[in-house]
PDB file of N, CA and C in Angstrom:
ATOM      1  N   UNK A   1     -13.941  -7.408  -0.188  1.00  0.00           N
ATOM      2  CA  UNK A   1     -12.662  -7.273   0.490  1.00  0.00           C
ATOM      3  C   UNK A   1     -11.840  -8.535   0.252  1.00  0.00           C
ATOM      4  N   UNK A   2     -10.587  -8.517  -0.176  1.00  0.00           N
ATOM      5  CA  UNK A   2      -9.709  -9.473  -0.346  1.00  0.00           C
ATOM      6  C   UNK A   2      -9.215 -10.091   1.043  1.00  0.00           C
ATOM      7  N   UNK A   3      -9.758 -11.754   1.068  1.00  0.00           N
ATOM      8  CA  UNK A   3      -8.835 -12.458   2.356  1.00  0.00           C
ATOM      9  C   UNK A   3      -7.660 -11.990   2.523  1.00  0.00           C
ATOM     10  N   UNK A   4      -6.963 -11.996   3.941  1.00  0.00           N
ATOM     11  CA  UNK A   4      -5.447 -11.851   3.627  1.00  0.00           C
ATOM     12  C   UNK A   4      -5.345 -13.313   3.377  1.00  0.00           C
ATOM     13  N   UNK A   5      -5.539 -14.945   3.332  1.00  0.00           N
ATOM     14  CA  UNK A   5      -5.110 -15.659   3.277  1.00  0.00           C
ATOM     15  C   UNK A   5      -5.396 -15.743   1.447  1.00  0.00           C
ATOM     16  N   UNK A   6      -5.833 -15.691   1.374  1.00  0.00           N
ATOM     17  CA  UNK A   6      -6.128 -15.734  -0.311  1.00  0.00           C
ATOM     18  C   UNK A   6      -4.597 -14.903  -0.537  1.00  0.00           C
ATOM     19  N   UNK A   7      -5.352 -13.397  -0.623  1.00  0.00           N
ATOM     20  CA  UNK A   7      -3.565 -12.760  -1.562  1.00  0.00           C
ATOM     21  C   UNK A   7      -2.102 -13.568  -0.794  1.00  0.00           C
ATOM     22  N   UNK A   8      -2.007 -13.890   0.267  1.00  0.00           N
ATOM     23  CA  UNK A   8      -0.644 -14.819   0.545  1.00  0.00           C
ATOM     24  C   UNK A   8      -0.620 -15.817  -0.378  1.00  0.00           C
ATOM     25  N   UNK A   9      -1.894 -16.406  -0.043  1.00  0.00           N
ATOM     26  CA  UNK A   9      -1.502 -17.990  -1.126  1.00  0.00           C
ATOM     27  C   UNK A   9      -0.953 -17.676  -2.510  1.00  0.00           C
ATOM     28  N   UNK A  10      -1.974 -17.132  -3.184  1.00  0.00           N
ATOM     29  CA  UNK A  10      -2.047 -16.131  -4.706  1.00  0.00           C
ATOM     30  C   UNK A  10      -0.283 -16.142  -4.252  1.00  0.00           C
ATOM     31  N   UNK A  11      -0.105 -14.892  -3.699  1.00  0.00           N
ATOM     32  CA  UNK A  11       1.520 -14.351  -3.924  1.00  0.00           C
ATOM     33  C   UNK A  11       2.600 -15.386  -3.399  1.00  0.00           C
ATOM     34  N   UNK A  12       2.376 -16.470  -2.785  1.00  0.00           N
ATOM     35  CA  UNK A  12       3.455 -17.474  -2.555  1.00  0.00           C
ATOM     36  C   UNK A  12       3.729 -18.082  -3.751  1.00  0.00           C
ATOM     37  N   UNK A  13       2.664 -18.434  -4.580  1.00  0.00           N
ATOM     38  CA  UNK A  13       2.723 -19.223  -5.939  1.00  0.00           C
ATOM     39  C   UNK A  13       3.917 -18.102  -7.032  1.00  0.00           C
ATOM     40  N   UNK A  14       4.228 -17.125  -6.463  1.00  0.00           N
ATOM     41  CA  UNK A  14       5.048 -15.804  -7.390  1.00  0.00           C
ATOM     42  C   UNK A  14       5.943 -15.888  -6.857  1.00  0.00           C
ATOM     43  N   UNK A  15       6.648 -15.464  -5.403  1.00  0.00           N
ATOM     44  CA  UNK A  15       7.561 -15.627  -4.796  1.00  0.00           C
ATOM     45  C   UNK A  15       7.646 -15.896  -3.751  1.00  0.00           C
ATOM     46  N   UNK A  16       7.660 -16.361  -2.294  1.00  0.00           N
ATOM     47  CA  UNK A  16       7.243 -16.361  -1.473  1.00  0.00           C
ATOM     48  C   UNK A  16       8.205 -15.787  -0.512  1.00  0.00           C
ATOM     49  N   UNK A  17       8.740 -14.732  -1.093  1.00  0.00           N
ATOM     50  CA  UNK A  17       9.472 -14.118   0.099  1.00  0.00           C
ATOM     51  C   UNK A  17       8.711 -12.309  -0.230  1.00  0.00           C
ATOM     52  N   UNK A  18       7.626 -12.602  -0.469  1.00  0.00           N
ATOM     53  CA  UNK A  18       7.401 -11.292  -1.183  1.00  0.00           C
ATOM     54  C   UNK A  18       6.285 -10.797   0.542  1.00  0.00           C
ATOM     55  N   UNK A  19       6.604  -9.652   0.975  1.00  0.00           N
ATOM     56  CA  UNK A  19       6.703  -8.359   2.348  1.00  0.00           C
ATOM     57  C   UNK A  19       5.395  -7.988   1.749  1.00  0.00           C
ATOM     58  N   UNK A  20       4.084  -8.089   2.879  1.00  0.00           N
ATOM     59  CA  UNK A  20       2.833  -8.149   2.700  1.00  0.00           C
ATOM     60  C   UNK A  20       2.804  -6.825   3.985  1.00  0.00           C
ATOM     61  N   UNK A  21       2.264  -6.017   3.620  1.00  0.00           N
ATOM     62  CA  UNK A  21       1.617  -4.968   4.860  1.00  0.00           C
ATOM     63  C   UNK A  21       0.405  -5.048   5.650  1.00  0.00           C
ATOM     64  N   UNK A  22       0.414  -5.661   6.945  1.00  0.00           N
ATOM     65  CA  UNK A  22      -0.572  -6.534   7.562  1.00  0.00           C
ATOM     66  C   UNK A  22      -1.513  -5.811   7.421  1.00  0.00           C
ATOM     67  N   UNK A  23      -2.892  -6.042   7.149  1.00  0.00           N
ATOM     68  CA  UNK A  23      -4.389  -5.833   7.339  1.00  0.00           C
ATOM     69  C   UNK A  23      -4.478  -4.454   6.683  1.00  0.00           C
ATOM     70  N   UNK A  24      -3.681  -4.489   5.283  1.00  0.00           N
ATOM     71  CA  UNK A  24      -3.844  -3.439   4.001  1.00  0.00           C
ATOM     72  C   UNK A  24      -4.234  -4.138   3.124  1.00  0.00           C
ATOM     73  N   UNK A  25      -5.142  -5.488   2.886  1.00  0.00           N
ATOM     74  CA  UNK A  25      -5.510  -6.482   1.948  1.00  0.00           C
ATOM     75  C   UNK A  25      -5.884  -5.647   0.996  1.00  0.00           C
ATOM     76  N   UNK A  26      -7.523  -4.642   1.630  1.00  0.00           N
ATOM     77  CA  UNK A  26      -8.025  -3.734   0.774  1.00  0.00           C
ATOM     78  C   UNK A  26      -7.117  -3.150  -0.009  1.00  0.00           C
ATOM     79  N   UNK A  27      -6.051  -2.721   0.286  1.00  0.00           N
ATOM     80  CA  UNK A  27      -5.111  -1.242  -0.790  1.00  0.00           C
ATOM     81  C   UNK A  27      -4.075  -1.830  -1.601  1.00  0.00           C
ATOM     82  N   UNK A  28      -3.900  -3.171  -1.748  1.00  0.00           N
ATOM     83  CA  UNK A  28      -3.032  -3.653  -2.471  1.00  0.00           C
ATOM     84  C   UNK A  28      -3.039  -3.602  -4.117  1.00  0.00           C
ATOM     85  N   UNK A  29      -2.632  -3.166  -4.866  1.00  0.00           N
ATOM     86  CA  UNK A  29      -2.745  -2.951  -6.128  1.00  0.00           C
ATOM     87  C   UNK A  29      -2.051  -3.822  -6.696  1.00  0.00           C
ATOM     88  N   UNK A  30      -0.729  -4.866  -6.392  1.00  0.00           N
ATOM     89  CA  UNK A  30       0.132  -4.986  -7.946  1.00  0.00           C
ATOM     90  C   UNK A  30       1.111  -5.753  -6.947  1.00  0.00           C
ATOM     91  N   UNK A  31       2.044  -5.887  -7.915  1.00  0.00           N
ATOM     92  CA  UNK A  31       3.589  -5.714  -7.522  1.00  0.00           C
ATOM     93  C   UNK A  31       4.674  -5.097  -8.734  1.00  0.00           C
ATOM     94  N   UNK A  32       6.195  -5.273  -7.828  1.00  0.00           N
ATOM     95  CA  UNK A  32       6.580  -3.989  -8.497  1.00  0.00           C
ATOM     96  C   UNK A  32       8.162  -5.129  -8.628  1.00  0.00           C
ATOM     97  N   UNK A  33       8.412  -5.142  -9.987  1.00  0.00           N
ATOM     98  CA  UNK A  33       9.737  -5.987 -10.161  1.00  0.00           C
ATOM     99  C   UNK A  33      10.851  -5.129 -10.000  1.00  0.00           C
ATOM    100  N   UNK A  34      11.586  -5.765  -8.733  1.00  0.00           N
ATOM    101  CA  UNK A  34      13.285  -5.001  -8.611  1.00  0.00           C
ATOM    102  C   UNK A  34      14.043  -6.210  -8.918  1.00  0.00           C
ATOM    103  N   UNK A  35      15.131  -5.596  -8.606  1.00  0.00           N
ATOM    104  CA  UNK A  35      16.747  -6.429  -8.717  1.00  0.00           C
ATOM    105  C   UNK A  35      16.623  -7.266  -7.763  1.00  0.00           C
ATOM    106  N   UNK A  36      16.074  -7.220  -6.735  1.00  0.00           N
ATOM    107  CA  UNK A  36      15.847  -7.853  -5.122  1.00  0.00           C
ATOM    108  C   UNK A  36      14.681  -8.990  -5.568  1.00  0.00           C
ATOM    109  N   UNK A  37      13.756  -8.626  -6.247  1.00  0.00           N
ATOM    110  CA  UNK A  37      12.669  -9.458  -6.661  1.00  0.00           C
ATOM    111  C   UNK A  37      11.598  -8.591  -6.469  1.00  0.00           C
ATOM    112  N   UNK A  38      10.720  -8.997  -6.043  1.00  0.00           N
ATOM    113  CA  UNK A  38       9.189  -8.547  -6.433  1.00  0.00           C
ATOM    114  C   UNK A  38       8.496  -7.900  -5.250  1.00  0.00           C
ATOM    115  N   UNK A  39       8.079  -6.242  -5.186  1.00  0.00           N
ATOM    116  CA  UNK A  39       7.888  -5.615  -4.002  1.00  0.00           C
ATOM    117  C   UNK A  39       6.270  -5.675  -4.270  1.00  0.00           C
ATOM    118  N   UNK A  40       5.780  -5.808  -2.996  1.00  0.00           N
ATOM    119  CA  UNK A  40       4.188  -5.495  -3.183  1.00  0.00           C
ATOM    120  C   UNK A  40       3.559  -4.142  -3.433  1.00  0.00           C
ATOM    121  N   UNK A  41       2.604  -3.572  -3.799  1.00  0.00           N
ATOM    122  CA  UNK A  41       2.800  -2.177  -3.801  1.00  0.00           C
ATOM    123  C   UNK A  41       1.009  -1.928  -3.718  1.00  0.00           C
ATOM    124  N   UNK A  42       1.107  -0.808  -2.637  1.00  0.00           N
ATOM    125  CA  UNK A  42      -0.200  -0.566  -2.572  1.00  0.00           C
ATOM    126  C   UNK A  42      -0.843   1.219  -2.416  1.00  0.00           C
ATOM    127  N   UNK A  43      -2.223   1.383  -2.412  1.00  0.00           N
ATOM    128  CA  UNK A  43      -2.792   2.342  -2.651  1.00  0.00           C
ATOM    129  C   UNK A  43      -3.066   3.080  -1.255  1.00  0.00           C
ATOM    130  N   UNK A  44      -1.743   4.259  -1.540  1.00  0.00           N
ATOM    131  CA  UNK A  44      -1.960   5.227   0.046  1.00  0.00           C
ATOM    132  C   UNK A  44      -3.145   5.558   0.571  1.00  0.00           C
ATOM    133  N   UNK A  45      -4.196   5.940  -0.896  1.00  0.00           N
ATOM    134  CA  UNK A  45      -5.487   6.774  -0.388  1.00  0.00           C
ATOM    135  C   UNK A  45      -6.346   5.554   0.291  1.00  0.00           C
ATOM    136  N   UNK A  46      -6.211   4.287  -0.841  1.00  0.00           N
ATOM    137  CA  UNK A  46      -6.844   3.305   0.308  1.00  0.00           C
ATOM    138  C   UNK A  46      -6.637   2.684   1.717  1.00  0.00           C
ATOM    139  N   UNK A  47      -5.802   3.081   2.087  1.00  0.00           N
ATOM    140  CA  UNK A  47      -4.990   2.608   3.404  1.00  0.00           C
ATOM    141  C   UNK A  47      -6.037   3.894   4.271  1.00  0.00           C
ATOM    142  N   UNK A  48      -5.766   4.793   3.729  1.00  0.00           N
ATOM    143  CA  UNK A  48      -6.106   6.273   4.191  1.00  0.00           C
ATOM    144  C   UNK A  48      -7.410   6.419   4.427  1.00  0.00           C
ATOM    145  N   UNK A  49      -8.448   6.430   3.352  1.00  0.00           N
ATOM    146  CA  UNK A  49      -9.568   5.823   3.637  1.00  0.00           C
ATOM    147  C   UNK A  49      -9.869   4.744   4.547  1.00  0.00           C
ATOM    148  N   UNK A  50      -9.354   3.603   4.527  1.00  0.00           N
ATOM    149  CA  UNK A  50      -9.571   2.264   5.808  1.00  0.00           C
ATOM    150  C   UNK A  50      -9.407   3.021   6.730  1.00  0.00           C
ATOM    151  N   UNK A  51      -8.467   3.689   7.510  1.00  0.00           N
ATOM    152  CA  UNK A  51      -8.400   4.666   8.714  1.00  0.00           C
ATOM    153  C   UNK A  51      -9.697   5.535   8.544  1.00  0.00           C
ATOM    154  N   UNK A  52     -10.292   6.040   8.028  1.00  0.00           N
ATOM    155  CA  UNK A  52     -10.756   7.219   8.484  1.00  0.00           C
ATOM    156  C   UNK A  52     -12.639   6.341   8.635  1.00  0.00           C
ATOM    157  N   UNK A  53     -12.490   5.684   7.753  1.00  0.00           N
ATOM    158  CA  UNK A  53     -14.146   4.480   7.803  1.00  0.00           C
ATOM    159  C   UNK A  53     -13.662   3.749   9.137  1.00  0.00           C
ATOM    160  N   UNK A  54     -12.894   3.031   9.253  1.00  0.00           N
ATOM    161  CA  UNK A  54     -13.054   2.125  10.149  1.00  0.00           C
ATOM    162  C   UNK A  54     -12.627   2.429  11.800  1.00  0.00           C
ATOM    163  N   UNK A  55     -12.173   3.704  11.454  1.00  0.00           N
ATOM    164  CA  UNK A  55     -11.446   4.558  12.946  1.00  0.00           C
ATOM    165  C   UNK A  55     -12.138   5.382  13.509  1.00  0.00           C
ATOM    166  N   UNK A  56     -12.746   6.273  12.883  1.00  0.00           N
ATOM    167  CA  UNK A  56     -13.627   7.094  12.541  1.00  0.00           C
ATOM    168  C   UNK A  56     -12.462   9.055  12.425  1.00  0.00           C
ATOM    169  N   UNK A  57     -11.148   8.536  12.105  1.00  0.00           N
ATOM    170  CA  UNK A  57     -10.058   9.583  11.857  1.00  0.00           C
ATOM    171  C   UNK A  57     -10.450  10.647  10.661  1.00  0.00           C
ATOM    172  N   UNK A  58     -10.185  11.993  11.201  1.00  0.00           N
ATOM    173  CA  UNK A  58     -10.549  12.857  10.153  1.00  0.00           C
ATOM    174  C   UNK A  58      -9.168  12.448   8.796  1.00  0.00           C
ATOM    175  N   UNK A  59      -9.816  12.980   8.075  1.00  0.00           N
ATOM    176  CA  UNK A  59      -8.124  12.847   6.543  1.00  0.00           C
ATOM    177  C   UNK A  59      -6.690  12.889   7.328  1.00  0.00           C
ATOM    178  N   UNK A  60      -6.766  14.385   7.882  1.00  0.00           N
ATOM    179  CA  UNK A  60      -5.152  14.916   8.297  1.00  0.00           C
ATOM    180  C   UNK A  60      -4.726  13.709   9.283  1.00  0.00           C
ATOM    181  N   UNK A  61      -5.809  13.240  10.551  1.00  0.00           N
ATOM    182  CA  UNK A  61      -5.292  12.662  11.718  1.00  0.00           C
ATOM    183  C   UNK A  61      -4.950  10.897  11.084  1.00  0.00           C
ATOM    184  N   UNK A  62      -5.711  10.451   9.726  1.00  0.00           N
ATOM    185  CA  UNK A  62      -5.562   9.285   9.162  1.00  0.00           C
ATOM    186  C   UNK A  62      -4.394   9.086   8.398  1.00  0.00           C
ATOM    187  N   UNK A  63      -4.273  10.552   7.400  1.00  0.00           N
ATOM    188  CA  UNK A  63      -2.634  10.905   6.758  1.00  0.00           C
ATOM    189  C   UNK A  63      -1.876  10.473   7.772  1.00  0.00           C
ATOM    190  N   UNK A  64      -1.764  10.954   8.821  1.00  0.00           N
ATOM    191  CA  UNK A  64      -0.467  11.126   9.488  1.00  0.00           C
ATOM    192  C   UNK A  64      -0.081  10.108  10.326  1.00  0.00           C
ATOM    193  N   UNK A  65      -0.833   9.081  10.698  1.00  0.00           N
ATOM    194  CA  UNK A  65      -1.212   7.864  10.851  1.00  0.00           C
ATOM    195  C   UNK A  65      -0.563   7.009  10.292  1.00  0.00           C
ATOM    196  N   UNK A  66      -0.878   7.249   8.355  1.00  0.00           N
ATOM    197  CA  UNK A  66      -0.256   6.652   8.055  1.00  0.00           C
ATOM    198  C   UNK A  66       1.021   6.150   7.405  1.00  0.00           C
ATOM    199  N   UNK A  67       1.301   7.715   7.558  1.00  0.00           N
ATOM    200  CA  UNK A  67       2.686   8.134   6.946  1.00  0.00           C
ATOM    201  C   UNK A  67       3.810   7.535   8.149  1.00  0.00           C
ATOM    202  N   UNK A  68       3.262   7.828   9.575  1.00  0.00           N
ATOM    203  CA  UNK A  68       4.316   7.524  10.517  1.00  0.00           C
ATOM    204  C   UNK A  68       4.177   6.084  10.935  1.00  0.00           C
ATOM    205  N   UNK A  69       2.900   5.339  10.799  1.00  0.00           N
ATOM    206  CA  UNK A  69       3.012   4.139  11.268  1.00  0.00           C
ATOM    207  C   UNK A  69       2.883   2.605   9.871  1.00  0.00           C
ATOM    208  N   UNK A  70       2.637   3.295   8.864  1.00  0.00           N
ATOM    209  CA  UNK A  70       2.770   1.985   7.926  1.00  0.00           C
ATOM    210  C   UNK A  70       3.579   2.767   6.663  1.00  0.00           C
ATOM    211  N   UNK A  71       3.920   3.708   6.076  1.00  0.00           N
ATOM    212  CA  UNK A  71       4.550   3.942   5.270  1.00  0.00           C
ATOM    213  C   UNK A  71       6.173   3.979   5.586  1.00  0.00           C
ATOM    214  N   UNK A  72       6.364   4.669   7.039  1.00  0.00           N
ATOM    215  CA  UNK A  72       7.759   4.840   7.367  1.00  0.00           C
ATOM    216  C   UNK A  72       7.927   3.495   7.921  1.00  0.00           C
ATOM    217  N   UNK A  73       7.573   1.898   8.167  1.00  0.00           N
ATOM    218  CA  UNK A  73       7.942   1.121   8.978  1.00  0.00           C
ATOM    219  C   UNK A  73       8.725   0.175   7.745  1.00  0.00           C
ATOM    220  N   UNK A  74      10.000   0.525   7.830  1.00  0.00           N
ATOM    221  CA  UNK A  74      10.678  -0.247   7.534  1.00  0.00           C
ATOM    222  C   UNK A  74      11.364  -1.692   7.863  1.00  0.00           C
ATOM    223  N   UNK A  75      10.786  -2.757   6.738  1.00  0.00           N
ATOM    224  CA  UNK A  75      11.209  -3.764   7.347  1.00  0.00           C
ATOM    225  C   UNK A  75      12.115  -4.812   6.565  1.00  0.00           C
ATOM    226  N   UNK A  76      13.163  -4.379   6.066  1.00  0.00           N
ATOM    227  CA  UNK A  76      13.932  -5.086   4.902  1.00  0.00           C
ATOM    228  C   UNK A  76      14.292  -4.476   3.051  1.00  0.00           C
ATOM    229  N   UNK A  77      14.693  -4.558   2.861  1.00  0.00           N
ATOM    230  CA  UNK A  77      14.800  -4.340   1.344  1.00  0.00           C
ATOM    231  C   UNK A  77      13.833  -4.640   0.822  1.00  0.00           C
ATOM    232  N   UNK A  78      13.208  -5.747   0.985  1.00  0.00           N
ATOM    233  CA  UNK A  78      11.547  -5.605   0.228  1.00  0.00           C
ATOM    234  C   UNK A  78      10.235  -5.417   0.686  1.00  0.00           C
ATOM    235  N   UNK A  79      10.610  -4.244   1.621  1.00  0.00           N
ATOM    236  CA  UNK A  79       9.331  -3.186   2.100  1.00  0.00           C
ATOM    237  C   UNK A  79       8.974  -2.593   0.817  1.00  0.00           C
ATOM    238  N   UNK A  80       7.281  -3.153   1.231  1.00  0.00           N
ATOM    239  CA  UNK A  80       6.281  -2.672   0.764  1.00  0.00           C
ATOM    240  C   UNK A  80       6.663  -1.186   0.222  1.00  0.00           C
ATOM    241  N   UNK A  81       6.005  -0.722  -1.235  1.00  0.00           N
ATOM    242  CA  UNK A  81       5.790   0.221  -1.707  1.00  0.00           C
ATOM    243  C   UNK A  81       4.332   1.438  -1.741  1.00  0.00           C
ATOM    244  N   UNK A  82       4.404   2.431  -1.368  1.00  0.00           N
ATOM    245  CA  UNK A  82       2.957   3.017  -1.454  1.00  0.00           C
ATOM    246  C   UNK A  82       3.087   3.651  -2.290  1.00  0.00           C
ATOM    247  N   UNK A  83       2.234   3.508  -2.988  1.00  0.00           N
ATOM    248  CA  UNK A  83       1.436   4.902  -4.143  1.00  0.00           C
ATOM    249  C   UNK A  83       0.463   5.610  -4.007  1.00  0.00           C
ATOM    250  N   UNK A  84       1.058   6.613  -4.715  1.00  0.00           N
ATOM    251  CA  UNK A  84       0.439   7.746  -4.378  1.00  0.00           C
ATOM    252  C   UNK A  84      -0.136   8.033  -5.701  1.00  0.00           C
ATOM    253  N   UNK A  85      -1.474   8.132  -6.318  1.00  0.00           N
ATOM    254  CA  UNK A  85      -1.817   8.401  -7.332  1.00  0.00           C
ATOM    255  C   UNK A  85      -1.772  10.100  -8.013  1.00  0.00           C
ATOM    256  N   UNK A  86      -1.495  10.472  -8.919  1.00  0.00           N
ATOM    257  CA  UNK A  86      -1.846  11.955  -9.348  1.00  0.00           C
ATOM    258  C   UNK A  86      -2.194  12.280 -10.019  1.00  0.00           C
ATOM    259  N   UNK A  87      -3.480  12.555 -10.061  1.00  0.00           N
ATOM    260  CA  UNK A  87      -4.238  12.659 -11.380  1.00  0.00           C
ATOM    261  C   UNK A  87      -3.761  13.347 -12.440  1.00  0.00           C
ATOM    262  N   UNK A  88      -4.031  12.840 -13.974  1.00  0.00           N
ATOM    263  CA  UNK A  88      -3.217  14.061 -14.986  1.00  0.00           C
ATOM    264  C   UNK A  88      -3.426  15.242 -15.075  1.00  0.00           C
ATOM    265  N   UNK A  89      -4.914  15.272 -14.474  1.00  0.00           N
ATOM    266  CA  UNK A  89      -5.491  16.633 -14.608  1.00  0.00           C
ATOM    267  C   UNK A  89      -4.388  17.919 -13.886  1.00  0.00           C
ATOM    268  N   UNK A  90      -3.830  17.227 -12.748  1.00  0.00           N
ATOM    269  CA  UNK A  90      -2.916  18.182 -12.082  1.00  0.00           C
ATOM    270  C   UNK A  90      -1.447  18.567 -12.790  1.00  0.00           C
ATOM    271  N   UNK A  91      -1.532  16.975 -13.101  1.00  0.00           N
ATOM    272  CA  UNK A  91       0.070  17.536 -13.777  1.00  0.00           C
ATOM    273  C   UNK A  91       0.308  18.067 -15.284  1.00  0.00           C
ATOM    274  N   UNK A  92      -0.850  17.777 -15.964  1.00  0.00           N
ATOM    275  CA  UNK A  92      -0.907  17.898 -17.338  1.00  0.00           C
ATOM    276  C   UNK A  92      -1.530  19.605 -17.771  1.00  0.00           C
ATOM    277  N   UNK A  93      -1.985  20.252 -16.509  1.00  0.00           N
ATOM    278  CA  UNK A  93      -2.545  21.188 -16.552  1.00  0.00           C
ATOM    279  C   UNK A  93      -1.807  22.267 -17.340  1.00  0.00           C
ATOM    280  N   UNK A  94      -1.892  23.433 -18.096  1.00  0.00           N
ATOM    281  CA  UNK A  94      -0.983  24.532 -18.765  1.00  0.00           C
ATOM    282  C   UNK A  94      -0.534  24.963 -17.712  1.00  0.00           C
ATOM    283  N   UNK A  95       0.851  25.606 -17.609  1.00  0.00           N
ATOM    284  CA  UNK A  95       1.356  26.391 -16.515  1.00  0.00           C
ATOM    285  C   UNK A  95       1.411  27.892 -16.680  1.00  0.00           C
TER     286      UNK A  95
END
């Protein structure tokens, strides 16, 4: 599991105005270059998963969790980004 004080330090040395989503250390993937500067960007299913291990929340009650309390919490122009992965298999499939 990644410190949160580690990835701050790490990401101050990049920008240090860069919008960290508290105690999502685990789901952090990257960052994401805008016009604004540099958004953090992290992994929905892992956020999603942390809820449902550490809460003991079924999928739907952890989804919704986290759609209303860390995906919709807007806090500035350089709020955090979530991704959502999709496998090719789905999209690449014949129609």
């Amino acid at each position: 599991m990644t410190k949160p004080n580690n990835l701050r330090k790490f990401l101050a040395n990049i920008d240090e105005d860069i919008v960290l989503a508290d105690g999502q250390e685990n789901a952090f993937l990257g960052l994401a270059s805008t016009p604004n500067g540099y958004i953090a960007v992290y992994s929905t299913d892992e956020i999603i998963n942390k809820y449902m291990e550490e809460d003991l929340m079924d999928y739907e009650t952890a989804e919704e969790f986290v759609q209303y309390n860390v995906i919709q919490a807007y806090v500035g122009e350089r709020t955090p980004i979530f991704l959502e992965i999709i496998p090719k298999e789905i999209w690449n499939e014949k129609q």
